[in-house]
PDB file of N, CA and C in Angstrom:
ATOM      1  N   UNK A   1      43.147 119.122  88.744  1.00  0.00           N
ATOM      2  CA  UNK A   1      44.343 119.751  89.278  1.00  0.00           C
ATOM      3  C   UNK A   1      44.556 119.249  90.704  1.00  0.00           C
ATOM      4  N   UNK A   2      45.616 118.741  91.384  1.00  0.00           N
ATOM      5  CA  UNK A   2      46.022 118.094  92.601  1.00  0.00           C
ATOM      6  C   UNK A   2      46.239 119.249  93.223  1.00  0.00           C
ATOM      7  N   UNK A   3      45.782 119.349  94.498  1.00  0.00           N
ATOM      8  CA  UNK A   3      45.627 120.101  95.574  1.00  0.00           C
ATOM      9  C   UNK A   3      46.987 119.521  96.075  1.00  0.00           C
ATOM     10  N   UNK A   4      48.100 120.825  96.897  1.00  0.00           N
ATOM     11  CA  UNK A   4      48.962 120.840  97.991  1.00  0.00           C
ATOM     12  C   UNK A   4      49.019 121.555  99.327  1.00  0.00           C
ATOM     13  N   UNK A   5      48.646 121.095 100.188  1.00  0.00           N
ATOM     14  CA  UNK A   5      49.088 122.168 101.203  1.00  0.00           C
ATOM     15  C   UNK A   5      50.389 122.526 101.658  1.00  0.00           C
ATOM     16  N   UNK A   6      50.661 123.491 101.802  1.00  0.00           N
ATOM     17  CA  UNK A   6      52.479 123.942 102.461  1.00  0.00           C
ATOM     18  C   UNK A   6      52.378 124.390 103.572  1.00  0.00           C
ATOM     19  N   UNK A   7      52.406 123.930 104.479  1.00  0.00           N
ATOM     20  CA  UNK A   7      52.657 124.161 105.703  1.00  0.00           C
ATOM     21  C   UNK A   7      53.970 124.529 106.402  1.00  0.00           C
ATOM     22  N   UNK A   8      54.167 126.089 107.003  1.00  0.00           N
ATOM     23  CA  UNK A   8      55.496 125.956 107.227  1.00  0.00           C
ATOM     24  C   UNK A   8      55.490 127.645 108.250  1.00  0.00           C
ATOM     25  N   UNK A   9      55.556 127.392 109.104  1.00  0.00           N
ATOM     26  CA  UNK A   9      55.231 129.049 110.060  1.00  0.00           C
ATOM     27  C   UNK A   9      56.392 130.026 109.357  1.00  0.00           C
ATOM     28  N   UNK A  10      57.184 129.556 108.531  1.00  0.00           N
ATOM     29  CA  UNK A  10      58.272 130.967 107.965  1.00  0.00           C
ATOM     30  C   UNK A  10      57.629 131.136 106.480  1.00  0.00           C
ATOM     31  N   UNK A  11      56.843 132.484 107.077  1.00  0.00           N
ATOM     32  CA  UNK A  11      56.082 133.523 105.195  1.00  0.00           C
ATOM     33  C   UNK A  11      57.122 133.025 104.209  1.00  0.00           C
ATOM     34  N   UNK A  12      58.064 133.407 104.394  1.00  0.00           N
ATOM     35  CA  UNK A  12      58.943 133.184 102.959  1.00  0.00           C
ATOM     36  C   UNK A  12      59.431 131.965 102.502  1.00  0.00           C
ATOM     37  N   UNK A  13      59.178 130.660 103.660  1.00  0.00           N
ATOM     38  CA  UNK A  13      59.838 129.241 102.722  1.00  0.00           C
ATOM     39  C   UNK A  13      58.006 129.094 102.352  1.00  0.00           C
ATOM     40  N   UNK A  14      57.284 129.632 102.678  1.00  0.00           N
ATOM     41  CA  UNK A  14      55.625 129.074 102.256  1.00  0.00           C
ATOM     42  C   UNK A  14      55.654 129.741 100.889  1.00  0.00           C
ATOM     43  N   UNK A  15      56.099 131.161 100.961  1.00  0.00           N
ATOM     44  CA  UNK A  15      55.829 131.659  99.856  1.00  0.00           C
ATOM     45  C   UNK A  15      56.044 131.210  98.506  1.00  0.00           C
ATOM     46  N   UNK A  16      57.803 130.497  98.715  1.00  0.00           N
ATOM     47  CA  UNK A  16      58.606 130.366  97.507  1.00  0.00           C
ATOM     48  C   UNK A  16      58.410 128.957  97.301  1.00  0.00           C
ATOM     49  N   UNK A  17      57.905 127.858  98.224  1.00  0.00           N
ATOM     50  CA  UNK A  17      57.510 126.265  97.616  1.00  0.00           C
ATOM     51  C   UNK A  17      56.140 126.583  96.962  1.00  0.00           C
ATOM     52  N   UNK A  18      54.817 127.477  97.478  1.00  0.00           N
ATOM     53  CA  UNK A  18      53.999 127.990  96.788  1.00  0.00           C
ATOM     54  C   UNK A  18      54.001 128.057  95.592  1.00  0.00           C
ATOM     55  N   UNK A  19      54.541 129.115  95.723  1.00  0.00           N
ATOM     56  CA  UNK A  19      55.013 130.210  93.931  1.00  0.00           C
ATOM     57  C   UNK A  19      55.297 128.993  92.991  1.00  0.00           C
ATOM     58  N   UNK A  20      56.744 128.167  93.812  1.00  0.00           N
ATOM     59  CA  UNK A  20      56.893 127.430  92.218  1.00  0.00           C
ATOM     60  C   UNK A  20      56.175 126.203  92.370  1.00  0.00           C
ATOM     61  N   UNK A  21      55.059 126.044  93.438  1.00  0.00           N
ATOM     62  CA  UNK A  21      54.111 124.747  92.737  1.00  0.00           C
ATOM     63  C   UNK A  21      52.837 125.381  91.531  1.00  0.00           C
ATOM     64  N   UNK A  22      52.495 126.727  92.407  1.00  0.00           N
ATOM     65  CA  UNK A  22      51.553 127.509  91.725  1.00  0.00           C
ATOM     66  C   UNK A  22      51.924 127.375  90.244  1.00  0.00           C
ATOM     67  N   UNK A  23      53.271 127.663  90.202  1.00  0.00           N
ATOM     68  CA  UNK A  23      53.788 127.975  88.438  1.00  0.00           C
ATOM     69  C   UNK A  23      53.314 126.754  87.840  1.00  0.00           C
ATOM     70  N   UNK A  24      53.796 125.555  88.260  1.00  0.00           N
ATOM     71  CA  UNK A  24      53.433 124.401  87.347  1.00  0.00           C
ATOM     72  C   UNK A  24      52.448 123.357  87.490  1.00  0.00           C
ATOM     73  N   UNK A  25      50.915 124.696  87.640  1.00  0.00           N
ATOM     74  CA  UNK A  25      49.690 124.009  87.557  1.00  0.00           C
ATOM     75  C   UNK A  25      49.593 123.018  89.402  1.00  0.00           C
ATOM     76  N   UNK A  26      49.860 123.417  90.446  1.00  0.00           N
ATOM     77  CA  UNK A  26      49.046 123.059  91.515  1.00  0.00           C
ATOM     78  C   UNK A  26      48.255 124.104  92.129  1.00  0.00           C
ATOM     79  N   UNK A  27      47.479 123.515  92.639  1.00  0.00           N
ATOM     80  CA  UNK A  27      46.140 124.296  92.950  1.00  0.00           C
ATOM     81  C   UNK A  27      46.755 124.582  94.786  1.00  0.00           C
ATOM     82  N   UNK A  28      47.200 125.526  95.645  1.00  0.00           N
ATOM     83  CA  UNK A  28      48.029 125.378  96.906  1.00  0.00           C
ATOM     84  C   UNK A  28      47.205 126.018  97.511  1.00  0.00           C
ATOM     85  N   UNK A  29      47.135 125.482  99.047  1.00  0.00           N
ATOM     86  CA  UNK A  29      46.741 126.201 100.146  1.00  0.00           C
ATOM     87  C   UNK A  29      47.648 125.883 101.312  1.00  0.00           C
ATOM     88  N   UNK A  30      47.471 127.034 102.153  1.00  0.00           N
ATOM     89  CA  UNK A  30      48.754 126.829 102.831  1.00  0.00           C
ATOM     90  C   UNK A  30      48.287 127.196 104.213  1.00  0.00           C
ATOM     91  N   UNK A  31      49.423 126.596 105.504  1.00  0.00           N
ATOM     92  CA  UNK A  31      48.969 126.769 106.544  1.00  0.00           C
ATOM     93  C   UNK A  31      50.123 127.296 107.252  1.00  0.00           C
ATOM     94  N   UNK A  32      50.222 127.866 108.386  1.00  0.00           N
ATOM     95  CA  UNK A  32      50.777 128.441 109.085  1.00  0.00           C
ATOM     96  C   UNK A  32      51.276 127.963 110.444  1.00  0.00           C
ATOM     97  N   UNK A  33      50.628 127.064 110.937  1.00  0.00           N
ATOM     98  CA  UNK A  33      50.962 125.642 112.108  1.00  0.00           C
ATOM     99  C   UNK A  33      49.795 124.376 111.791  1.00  0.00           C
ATOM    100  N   UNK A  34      50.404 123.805 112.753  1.00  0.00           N
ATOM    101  CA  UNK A  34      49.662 122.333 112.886  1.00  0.00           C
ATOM    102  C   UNK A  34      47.835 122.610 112.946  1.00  0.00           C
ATOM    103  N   UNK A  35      47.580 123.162 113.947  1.00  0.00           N
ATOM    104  CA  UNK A  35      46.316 123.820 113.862  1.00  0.00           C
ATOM    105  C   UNK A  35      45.399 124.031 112.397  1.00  0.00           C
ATOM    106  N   UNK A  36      46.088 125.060 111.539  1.00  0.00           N
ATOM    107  CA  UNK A  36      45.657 125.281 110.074  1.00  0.00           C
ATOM    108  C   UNK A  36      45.631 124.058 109.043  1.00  0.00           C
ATOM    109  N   UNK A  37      46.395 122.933 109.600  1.00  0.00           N
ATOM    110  CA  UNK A  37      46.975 122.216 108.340  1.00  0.00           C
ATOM    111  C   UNK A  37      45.837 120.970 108.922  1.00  0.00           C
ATOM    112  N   UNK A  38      45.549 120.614 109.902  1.00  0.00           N
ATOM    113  CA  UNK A  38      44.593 119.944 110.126  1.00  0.00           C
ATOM    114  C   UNK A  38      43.404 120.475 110.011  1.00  0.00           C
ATOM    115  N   UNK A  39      43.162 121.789 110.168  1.00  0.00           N
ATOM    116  CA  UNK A  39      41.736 122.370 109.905  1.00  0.00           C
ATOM    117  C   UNK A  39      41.188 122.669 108.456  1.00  0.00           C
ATOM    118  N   UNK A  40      42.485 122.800 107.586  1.00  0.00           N
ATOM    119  CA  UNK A  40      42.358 122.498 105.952  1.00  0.00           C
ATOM    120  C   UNK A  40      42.228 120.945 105.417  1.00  0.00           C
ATOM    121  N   UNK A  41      42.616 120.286 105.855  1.00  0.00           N
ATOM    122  CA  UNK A  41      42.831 118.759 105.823  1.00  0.00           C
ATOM    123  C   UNK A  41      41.212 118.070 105.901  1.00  0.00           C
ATOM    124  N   UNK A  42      40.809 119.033 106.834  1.00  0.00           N
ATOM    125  CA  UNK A  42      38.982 118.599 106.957  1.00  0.00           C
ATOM    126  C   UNK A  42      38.334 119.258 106.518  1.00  0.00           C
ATOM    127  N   UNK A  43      38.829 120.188 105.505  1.00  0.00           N
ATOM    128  CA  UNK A  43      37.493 121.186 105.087  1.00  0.00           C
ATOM    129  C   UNK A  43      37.735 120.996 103.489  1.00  0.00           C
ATOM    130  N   UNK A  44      38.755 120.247 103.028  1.00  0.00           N
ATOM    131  CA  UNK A  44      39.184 120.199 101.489  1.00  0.00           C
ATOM    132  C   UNK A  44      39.797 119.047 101.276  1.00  0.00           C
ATOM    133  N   UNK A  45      39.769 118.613  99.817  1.00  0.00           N
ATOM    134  CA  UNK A  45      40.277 117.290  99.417  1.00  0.00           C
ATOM    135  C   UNK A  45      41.766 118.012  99.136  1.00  0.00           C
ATOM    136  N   UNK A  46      42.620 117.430  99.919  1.00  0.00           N
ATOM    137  CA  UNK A  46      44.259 117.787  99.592  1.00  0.00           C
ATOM    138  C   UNK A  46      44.921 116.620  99.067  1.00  0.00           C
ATOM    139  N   UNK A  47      45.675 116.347  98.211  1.00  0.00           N
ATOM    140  CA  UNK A  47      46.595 115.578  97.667  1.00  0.00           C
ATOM    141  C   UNK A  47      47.869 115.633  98.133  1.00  0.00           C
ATOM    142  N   UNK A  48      48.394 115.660  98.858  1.00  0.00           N
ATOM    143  CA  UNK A  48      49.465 115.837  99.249  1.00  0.00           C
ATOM    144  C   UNK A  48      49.774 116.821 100.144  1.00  0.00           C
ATOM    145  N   UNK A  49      50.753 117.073 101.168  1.00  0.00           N
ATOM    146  CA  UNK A  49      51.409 117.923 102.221  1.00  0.00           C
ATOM    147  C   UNK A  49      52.738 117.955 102.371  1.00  0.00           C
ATOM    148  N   UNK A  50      53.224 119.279 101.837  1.00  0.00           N
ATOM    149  CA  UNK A  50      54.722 119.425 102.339  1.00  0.00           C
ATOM    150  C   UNK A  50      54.723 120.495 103.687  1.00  0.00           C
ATOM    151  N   UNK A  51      55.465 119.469 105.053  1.00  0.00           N
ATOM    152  CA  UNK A  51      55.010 119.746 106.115  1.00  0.00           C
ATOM    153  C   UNK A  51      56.535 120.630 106.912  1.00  0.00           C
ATOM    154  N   UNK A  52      56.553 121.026 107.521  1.00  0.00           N
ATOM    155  CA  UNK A  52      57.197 121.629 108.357  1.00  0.00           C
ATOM    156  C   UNK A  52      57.694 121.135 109.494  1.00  0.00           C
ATOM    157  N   UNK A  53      58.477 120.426 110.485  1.00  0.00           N
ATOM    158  CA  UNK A  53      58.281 120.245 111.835  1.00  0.00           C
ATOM    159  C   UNK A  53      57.846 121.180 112.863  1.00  0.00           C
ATOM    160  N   UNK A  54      58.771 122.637 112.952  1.00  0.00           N
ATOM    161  CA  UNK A  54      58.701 123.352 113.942  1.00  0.00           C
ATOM    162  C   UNK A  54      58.238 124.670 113.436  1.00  0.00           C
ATOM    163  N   UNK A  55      56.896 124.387 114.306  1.00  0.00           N
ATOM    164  CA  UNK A  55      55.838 124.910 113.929  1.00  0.00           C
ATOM    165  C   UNK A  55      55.396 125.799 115.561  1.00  0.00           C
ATOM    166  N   UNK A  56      54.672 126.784 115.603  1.00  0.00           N
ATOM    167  CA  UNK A  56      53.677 127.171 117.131  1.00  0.00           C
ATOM    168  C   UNK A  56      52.564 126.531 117.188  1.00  0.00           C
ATOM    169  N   UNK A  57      52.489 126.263 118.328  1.00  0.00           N
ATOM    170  CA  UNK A  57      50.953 126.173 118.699  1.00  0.00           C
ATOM    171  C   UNK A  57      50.835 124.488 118.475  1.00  0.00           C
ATOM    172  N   UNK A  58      51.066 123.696 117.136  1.00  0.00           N
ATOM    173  CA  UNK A  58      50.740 122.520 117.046  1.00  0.00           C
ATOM    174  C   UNK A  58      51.826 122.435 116.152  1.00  0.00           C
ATOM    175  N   UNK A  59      52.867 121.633 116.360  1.00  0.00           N
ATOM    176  CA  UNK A  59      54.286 121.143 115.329  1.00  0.00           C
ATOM    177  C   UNK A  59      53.767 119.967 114.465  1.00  0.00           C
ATOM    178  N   UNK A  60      55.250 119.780 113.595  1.00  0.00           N
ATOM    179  CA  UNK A  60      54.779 118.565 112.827  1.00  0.00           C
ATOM    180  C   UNK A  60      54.773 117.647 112.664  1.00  0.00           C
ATOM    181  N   UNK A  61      55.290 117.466 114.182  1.00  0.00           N
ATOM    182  CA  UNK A  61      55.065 115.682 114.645  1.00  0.00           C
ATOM    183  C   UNK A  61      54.177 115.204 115.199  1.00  0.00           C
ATOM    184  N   UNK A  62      53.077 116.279 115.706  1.00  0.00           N
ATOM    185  CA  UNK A  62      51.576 116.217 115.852  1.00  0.00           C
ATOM    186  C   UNK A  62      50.606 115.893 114.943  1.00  0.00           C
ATOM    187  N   UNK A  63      51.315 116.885 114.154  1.00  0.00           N
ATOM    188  CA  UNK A  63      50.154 116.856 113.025  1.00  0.00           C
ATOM    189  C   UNK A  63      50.576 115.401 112.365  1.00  0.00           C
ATOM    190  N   UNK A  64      51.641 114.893 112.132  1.00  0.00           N
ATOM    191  CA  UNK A  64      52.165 113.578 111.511  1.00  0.00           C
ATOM    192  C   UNK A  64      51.226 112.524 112.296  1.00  0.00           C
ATOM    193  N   UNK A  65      51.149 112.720 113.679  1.00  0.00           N
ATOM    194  CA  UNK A  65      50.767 111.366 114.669  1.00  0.00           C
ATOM    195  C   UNK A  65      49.233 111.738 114.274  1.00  0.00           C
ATOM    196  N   UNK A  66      48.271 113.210 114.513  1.00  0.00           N
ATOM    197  CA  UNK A  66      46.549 112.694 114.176  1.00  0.00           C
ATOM    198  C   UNK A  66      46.528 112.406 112.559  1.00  0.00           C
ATOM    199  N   UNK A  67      47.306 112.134 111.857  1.00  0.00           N
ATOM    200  CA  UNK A  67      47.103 111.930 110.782  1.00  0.00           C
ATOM    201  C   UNK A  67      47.478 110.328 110.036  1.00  0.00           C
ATOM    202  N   UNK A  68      48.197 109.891 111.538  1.00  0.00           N
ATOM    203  CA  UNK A  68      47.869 108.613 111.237  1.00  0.00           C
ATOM    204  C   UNK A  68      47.355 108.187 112.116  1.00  0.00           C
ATOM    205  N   UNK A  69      46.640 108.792 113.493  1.00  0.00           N
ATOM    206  CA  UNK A  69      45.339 108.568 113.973  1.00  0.00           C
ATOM    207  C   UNK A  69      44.370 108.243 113.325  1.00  0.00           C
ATOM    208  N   UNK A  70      44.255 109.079 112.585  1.00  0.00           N
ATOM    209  CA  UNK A  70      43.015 109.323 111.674  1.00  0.00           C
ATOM    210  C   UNK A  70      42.947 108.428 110.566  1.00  0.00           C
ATOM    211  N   UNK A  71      44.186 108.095 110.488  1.00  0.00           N
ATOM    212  CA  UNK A  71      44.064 106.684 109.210  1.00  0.00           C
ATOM    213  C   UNK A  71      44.193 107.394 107.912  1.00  0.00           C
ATOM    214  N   UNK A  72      44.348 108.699 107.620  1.00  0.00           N
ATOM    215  CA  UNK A  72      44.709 109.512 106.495  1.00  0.00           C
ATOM    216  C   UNK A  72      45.481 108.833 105.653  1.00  0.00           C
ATOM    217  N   UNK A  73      45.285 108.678 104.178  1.00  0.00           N
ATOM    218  CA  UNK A  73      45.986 108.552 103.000  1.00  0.00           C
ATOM    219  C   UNK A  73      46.907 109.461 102.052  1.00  0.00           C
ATOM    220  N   UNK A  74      46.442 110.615 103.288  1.00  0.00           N
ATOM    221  CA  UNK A  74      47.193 112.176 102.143  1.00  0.00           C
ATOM    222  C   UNK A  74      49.163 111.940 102.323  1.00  0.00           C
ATOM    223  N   UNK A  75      49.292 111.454 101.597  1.00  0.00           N
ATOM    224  CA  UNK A  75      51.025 111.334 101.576  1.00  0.00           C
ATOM    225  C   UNK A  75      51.125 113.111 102.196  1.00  0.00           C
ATOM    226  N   UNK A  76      52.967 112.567 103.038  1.00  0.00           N
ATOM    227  CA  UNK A  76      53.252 113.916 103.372  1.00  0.00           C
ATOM    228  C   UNK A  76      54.912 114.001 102.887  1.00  0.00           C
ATOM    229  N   UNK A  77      55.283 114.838 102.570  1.00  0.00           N
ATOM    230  CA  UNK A  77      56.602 114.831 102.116  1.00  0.00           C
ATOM    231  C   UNK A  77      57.010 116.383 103.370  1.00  0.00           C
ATOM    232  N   UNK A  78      58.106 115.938 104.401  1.00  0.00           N
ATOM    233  CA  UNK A  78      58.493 116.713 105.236  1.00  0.00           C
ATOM    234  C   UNK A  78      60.005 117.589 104.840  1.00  0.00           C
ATOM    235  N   UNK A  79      59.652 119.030 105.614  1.00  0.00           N
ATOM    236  CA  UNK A  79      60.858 119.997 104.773  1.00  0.00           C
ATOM    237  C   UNK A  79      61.269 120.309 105.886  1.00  0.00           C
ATOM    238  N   UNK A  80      62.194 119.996 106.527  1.00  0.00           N
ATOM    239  CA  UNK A  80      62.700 120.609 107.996  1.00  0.00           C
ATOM    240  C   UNK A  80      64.164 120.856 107.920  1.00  0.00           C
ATOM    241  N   UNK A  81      64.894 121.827 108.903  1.00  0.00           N
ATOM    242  CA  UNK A  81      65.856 122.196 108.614  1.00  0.00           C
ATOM    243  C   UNK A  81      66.792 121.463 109.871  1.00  0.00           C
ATOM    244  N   UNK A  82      65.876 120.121 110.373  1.00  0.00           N
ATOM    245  CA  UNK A  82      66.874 119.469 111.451  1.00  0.00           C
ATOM    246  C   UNK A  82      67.409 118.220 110.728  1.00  0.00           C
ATOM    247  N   UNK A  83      68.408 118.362 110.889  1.00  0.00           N
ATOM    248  CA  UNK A  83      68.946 117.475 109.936  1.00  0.00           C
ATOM    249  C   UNK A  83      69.326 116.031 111.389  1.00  0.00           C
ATOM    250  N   UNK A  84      68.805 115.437 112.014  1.00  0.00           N
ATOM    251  CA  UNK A  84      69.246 114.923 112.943  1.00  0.00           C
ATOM    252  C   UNK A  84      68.887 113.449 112.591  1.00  0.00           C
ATOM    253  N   UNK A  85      69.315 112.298 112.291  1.00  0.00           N
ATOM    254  CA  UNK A  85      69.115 111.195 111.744  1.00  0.00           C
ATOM    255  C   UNK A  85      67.578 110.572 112.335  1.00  0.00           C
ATOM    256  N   UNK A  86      67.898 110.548 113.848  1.00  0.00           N
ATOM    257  CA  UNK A  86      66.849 110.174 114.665  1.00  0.00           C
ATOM    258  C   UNK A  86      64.880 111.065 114.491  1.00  0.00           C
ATOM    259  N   UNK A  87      65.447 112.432 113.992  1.00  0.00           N
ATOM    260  CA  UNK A  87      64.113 112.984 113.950  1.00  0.00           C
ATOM    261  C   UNK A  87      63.524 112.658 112.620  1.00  0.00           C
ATOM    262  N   UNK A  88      64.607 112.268 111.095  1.00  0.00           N
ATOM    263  CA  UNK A  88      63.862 111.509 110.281  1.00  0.00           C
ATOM    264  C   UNK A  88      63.130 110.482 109.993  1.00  0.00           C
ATOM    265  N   UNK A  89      64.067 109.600 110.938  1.00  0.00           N
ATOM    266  CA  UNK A  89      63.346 107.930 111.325  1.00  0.00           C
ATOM    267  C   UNK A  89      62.056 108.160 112.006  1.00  0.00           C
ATOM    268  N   UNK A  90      61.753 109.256 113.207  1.00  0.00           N
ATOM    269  CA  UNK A  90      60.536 109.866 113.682  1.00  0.00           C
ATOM    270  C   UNK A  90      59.191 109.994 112.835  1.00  0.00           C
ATOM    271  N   UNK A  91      60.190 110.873 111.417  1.00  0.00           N
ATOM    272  CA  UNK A  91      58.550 111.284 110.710  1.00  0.00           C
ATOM    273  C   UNK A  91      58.485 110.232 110.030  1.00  0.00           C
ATOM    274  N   UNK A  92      58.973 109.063 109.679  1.00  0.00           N
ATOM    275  CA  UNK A  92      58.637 108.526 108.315  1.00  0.00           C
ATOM    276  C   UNK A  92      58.467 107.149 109.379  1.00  0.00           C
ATOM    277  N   UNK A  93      58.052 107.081 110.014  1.00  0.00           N
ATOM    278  CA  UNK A  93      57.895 105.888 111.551  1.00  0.00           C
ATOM    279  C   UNK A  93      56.390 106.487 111.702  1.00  0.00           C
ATOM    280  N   UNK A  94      56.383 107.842 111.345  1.00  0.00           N
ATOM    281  CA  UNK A  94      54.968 108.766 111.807  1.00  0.00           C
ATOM    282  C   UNK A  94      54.258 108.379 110.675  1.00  0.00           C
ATOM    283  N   UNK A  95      54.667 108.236 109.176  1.00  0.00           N
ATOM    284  CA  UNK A  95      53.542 107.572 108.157  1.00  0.00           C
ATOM    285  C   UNK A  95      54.077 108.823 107.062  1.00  0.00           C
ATOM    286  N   UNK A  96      55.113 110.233 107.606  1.00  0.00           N
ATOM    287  CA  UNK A  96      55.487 110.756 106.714  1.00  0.00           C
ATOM    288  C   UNK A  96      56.548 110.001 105.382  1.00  0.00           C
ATOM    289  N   UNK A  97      56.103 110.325 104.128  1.00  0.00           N
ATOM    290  CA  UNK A  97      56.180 109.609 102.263  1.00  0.00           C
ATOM    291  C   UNK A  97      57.921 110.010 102.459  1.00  0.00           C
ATOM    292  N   UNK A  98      58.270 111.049 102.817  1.00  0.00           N
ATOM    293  CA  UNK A  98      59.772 111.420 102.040  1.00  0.00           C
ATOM    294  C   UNK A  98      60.164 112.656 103.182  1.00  0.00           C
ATOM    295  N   UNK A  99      61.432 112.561 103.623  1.00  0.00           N
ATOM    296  CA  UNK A  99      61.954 113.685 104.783  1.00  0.00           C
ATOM    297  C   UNK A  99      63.087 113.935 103.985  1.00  0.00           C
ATOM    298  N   UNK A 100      62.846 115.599 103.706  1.00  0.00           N
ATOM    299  CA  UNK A 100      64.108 116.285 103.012  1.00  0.00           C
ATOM    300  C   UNK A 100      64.551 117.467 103.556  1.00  0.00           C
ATOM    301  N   UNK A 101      65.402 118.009 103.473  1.00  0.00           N
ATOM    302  CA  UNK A 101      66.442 118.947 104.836  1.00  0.00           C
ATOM    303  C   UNK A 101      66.474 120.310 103.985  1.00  0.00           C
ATOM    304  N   UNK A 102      66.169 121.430 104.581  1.00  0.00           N
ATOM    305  CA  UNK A 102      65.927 122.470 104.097  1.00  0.00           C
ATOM    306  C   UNK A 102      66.918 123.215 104.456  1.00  0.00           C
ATOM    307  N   UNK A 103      67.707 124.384 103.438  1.00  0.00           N
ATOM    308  CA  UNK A 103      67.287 124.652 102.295  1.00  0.00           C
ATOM    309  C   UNK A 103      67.086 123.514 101.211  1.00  0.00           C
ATOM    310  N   UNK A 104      66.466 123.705 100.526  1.00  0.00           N
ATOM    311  CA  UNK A 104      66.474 122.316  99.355  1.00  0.00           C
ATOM    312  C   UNK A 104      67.171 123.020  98.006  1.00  0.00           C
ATOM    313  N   UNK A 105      68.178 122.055  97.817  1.00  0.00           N
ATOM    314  CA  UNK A 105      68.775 123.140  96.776  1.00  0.00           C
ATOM    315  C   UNK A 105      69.054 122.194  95.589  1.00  0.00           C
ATOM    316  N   UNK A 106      68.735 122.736  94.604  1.00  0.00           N
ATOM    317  CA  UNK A 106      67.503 123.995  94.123  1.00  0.00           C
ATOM    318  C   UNK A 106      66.354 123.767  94.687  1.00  0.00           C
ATOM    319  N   UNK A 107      65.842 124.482  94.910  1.00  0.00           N
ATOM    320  CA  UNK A 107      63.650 124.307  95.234  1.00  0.00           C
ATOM    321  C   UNK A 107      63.012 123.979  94.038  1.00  0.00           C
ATOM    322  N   UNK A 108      64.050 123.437  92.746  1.00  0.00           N
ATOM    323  CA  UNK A 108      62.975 123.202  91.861  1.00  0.00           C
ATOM    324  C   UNK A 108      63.104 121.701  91.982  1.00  0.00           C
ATOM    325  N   UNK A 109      64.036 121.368  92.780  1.00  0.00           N
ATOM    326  CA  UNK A 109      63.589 119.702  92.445  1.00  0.00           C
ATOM    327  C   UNK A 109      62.739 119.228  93.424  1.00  0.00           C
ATOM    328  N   UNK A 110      62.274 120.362  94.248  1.00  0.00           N
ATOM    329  CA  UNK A 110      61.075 119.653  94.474  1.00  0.00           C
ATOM    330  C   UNK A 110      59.849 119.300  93.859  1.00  0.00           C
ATOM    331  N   UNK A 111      59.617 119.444  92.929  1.00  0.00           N
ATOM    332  CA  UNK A 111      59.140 119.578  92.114  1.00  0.00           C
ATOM    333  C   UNK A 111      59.251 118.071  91.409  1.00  0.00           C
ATOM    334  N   UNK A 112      59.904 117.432  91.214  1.00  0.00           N
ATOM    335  CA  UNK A 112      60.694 116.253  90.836  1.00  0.00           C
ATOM    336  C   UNK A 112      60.039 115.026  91.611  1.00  0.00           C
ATOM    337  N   UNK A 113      60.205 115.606  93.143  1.00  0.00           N
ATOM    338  CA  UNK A 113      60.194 114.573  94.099  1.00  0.00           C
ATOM    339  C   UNK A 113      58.373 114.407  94.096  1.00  0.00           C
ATOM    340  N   UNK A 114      58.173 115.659  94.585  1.00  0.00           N
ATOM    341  CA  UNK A 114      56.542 115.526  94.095  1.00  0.00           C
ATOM    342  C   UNK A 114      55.611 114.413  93.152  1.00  0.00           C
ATOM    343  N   UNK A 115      56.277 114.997  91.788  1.00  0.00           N
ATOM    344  CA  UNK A 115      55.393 114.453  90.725  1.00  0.00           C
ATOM    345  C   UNK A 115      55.800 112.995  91.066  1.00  0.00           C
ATOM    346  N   UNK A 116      56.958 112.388  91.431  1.00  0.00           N
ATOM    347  CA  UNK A 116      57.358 111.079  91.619  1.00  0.00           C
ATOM    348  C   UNK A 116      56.364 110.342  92.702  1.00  0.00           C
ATOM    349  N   UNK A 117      55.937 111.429  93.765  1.00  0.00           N
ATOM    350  CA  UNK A 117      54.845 110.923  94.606  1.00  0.00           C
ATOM    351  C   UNK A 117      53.892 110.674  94.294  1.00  0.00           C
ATOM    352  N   UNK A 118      53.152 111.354  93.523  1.00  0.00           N
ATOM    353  CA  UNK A 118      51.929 111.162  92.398  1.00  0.00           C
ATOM    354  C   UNK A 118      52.059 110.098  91.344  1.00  0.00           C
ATOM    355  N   UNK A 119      53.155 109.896  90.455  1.00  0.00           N
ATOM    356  CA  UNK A 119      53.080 108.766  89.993  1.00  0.00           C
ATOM    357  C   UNK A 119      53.613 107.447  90.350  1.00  0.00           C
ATOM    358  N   UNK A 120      54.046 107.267  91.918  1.00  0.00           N
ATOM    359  CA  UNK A 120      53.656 105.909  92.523  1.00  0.00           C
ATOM    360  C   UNK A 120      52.220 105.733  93.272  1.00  0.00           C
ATOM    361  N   UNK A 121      51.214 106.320  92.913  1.00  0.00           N
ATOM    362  CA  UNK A 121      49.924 106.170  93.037  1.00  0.00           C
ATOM    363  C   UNK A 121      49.415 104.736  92.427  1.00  0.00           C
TER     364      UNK A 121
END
């Protein structure tokens, strides 16, 4: 079963990308800022990260830059609600897989975009 982390400081967009990865067989852990999502990142094999930008304490252009410090392979697929051309070119310049603008409508195709990440493995 492929591990996801969801990272995202608002309870309720964590809850509901959760819920419907939970539904179709992913195994999720989730973080709450940059801080958590790097401190899960080293304590568990994760397959993937749907990341947040604006985050407390540690955002997600931090966590994007030690993670390609670190030389990490964990694809990240980013959910942010800035839709600003320049801050996409940012994450995916940062080593982030796919930048998509939240709300995502429906939230089930994320779901779509996902499995598509997994099978260009």
């Amino acid at each position: 079963m492929k591990s996801i982390l969801v990272a995202d400081d608002s309870r309720t967009t964590r809850l509901a990308v959760s819920d419907l990865l939970r539904k179709n067989n992913y195994n999720i852990l989730e973080a709450a800022n940059g801080y958590q999502v790097l401190e899960t990142i080293n304590k568990n094999q994760i397959d993937l990260i749907v990341l947040d930008l604006l985050m407390p304490e540690m955002d997600g252009f931090q966590v994007l830059e030690t993670i390609q410090e670190k030389d990490l392979k964990t694809p990240v697929i980013v959910l942010s609600a800035d839709i600003q051309e320049s801050t996409k070119e940012k994450c995916l310049n940062l080593g982030a897989r796919i930048f998509l603008n939240k709300p995502l409508k429906p939230l089930s195709s994320l779901l779509d975009i996902i499995n598509g990440v997994f099978n260009s493995k």
